[in-house]
C-alpha atoms as a PDB file:
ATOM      1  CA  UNK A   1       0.000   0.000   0.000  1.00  0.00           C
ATOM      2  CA  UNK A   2       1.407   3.623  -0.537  1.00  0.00           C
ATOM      3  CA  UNK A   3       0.698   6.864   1.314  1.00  0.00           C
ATOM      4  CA  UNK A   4       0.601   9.831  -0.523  1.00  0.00           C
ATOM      5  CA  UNK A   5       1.546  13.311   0.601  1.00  0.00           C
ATOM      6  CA  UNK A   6      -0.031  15.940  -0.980  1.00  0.00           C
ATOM      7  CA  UNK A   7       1.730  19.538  -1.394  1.00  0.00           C
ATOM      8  CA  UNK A   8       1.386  22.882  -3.477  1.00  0.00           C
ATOM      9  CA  UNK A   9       4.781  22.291  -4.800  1.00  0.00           C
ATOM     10  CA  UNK A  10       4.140  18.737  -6.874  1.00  0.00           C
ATOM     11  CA  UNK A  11       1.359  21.245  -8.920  1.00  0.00           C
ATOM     12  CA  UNK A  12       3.890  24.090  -9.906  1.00  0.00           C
ATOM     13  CA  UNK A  13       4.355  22.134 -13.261  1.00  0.00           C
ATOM     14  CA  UNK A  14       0.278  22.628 -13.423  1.00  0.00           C
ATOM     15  CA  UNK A  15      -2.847  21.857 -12.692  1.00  0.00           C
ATOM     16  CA  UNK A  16      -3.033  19.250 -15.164  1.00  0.00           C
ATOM     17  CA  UNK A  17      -1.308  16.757 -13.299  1.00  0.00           C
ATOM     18  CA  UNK A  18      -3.747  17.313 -10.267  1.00  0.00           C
ATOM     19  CA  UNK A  19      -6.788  17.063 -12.877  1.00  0.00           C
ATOM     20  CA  UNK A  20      -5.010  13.499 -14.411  1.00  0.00           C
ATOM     21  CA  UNK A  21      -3.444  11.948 -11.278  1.00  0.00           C
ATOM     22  CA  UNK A  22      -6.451  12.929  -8.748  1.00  0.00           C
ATOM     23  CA  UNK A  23      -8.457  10.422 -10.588  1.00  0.00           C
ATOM     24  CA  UNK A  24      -6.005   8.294 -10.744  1.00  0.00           C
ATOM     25  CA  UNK A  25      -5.590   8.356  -7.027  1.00  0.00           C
ATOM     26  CA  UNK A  26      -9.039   8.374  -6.501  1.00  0.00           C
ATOM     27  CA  UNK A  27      -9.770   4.803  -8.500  1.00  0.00           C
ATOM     28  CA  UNK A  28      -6.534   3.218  -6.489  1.00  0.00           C
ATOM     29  CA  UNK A  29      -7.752   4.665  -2.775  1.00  0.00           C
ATOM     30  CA  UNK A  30     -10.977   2.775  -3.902  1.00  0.00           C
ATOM     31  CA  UNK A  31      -8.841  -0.497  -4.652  1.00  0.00           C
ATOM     32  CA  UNK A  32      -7.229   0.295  -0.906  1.00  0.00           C
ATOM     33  CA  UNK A  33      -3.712   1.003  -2.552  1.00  0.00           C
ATOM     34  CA  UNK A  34      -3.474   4.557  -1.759  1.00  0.00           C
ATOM     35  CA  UNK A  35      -4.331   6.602   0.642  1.00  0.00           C
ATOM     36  CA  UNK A  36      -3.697   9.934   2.661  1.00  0.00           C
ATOM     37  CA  UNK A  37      -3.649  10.597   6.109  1.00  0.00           C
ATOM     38  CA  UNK A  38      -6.255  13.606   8.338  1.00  0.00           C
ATOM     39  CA  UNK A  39      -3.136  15.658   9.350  1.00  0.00           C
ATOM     40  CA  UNK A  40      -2.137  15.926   5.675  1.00  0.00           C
ATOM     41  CA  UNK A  41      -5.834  16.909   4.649  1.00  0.00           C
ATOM     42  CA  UNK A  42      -5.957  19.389   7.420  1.00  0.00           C
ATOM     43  CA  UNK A  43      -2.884  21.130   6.080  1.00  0.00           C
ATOM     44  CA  UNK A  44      -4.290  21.037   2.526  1.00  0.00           C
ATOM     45  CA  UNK A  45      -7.995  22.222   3.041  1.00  0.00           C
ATOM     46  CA  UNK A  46      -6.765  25.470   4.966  1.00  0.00           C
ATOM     47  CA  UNK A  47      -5.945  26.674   1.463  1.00  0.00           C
ATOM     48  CA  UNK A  48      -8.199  28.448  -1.406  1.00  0.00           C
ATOM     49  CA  UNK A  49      -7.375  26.808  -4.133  1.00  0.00           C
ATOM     50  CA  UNK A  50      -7.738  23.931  -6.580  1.00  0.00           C
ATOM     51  CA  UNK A  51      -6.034  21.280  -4.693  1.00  0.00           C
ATOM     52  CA  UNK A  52      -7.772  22.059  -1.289  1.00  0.00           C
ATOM     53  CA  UNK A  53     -11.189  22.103  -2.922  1.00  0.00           C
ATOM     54  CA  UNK A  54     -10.393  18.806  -4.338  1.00  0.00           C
ATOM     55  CA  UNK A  55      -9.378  17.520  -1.228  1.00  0.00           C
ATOM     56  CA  UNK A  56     -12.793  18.714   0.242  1.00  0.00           C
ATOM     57  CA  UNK A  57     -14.751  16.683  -2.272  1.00  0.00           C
ATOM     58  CA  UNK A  58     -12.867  13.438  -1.461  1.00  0.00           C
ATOM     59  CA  UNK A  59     -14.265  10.726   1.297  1.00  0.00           C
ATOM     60  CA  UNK A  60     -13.277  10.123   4.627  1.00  0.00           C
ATOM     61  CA  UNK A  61     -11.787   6.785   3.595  1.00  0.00           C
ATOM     62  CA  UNK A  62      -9.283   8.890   1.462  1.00  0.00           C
ATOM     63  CA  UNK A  63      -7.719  10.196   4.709  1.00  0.00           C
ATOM     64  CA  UNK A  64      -6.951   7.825   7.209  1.00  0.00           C
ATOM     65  CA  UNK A  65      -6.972   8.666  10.606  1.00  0.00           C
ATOM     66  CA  UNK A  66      -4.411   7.882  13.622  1.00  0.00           C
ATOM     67  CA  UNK A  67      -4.918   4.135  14.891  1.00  0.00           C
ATOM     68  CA  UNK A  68      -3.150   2.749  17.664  1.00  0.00           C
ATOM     69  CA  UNK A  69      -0.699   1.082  15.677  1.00  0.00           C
ATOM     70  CA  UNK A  70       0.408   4.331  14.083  1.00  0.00           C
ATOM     71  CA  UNK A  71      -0.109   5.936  17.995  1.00  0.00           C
ATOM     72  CA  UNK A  72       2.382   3.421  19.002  1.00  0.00           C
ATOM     73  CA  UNK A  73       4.816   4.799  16.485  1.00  0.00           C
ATOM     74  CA  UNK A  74       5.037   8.044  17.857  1.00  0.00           C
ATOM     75  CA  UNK A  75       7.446   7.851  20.957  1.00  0.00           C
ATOM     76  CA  UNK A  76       9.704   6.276  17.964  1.00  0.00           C
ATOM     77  CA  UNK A  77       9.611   7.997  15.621  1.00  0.00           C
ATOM     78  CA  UNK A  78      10.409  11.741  18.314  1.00  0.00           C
ATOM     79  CA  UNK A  79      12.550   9.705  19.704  1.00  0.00           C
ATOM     80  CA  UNK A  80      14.422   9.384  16.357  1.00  0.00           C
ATOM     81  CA  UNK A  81      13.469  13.026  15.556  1.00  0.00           C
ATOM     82  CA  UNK A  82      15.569  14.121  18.927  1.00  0.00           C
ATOM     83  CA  UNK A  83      18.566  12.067  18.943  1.00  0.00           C
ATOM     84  CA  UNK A  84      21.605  13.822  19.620  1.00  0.00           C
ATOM     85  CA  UNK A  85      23.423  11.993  16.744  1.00  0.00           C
ATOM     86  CA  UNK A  86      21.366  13.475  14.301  1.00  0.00           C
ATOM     87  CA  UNK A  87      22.398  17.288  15.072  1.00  0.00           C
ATOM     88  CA  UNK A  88      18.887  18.337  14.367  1.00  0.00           C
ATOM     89  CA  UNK A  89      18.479  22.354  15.442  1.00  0.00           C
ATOM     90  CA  UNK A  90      15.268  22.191  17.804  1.00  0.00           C
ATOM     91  CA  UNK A  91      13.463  24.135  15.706  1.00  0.00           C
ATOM     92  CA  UNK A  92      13.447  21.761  12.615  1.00  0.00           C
ATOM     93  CA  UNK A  93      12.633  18.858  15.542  1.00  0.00           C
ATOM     94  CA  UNK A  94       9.745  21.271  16.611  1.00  0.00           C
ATOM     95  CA  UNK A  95       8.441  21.825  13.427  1.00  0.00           C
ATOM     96  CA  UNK A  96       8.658  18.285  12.346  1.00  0.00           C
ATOM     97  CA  UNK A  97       6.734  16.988  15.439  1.00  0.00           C
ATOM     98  CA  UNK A  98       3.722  19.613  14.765  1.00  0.00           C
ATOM     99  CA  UNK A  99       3.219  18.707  11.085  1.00  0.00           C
ATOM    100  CA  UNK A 100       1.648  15.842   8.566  1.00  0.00           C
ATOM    101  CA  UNK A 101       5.004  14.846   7.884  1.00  0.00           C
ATOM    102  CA  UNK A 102       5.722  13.692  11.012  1.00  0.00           C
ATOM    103  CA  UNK A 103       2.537  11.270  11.180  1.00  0.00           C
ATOM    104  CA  UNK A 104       2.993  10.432   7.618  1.00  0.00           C
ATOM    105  CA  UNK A 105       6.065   8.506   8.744  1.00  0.00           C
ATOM    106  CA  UNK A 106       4.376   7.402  12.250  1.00  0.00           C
ATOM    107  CA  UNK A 107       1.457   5.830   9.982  1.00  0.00           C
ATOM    108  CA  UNK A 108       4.263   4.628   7.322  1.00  0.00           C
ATOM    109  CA  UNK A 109       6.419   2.940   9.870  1.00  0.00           C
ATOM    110  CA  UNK A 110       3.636   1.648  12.097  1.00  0.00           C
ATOM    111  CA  UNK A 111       1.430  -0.023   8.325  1.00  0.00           C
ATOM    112  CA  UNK A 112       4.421  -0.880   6.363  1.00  0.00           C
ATOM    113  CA  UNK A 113       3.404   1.375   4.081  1.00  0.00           C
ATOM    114  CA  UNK A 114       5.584   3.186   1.255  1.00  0.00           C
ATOM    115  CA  UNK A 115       5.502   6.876   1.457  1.00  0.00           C
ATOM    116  CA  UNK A 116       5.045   8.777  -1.157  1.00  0.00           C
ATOM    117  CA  UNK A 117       6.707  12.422  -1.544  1.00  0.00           C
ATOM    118  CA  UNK A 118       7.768  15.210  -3.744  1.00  0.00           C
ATOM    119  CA  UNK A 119      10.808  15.316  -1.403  1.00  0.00           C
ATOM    120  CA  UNK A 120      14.076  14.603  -1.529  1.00  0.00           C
ATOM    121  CA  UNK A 121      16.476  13.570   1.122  1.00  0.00           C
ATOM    122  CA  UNK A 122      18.386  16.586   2.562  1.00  0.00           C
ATOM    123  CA  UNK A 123      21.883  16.972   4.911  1.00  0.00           C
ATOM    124  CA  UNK A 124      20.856  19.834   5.956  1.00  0.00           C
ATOM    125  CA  UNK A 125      19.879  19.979  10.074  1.00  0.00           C
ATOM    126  CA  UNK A 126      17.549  22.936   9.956  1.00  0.00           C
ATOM    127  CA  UNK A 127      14.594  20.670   8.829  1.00  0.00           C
ATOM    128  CA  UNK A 128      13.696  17.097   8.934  1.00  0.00           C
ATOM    129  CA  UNK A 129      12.934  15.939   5.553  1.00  0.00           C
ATOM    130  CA  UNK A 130      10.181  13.035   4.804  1.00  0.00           C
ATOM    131  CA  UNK A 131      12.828  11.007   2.960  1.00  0.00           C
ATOM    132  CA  UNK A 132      15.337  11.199   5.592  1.00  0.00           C
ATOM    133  CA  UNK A 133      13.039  10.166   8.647  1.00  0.00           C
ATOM    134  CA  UNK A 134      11.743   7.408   6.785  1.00  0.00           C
ATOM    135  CA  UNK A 135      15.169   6.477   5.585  1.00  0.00           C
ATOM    136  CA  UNK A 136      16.411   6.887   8.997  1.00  0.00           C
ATOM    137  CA  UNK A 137      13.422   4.519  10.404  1.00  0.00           C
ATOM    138  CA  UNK A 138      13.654   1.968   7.409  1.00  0.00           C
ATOM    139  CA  UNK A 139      10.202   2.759   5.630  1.00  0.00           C
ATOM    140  CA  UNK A 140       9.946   2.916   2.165  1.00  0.00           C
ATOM    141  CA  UNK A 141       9.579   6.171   0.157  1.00  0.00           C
ATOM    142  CA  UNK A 142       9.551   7.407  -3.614  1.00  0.00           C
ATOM    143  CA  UNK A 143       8.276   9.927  -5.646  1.00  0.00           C
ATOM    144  CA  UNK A 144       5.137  10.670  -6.954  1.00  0.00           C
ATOM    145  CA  UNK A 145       6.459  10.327 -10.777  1.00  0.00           C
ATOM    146  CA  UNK A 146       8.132   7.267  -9.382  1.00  0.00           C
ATOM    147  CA  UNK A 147       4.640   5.852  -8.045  1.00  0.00           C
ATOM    148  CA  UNK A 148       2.866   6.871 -11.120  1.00  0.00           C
ATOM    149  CA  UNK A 149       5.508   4.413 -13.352  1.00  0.00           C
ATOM    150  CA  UNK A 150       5.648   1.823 -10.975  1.00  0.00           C
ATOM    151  CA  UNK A 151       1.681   1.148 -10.961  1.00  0.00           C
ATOM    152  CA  UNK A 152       1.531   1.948 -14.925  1.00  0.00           C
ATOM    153  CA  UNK A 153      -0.810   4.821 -14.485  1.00  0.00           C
ATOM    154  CA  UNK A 154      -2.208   5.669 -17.985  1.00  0.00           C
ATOM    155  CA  UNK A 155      -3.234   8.878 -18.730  1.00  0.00           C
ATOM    156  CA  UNK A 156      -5.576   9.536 -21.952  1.00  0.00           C
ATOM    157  CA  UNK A 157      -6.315  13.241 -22.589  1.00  0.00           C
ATOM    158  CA  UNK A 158      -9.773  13.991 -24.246  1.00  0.00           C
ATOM    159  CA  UNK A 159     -11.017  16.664 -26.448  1.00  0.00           C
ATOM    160  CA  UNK A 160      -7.257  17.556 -28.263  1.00  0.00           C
END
């Protein structure tokens, strides 16, 4: 099963990609492949735009919400967040705590799930990117181009 995070900056190329793939997304959340999480829809619907209305229209099984399996991961993955080792600044700990992406990787790590994000892994220690948690916890992450090959998503444009 994959995860999907959703963000503003996977659309700059468009909104034709959110128009193709949100279908696309829609048909596999309905064959339990995909799925989102409530702290990522939360984030998204505070915005006026296409993606957030689009994310209004979609049903609650589209956004899964914390279990206790994915409670459990919590304390792990902080703990993670906050080791020394890591040289995090507090502030990019702080931050990563209080957002989806931290209970992206807490549902992620907790379901075996693959993550998927626009990210890419970072050395920098003034924010905790998606990639390098999950690397750092051992759960699986790509791209969303990369998730879009792998399943074979076809797209067939109508009305050129």
């Amino acid at each position: 099963m994959l995860m999907c995070l959703f963000k503003r900056k996977i659309y700059i190329m468009g909104l034709i990609f959110v128009r193709l793939s949100g279908d696309w997304l829609i048909i596999k959340n309905n064959s339990d492949l995909v799925f989102s999480i409530d702290a990522v829809r939360s984030e998204i619907v505070r915005g006026d735009d296409e993606l957030s209305t689009w994310a209004r229209s979609l049903g609650a099984d589209f956004f899964l919400s914390p279990d206790t399996v994915t409670v459990s991961k919590f304390p792990v993955v902080s703990q993670w967040a906050s080791d020394p080792s890591l040289d995090y600044q507090q502030t990019a700990i702080n931050e990563f705590l209080s957002v989806g992406d931290y209970y992206l990787v807490c549902h992620g790590l907790g379901h075996g799930m693959t993550v998927v994000t626009h990210e890419i892994p970072s050395n920098s220690r003034k924010r905790i990117k998606i990639p390098d948690a999950c690397r750092g916890l051992g759960v699986q992450f790509m791209s969303p181009f990369e998730m879009l090959r792998r399943e074979r998503a076809s797209f067939v444009l109508g009305g050129v």
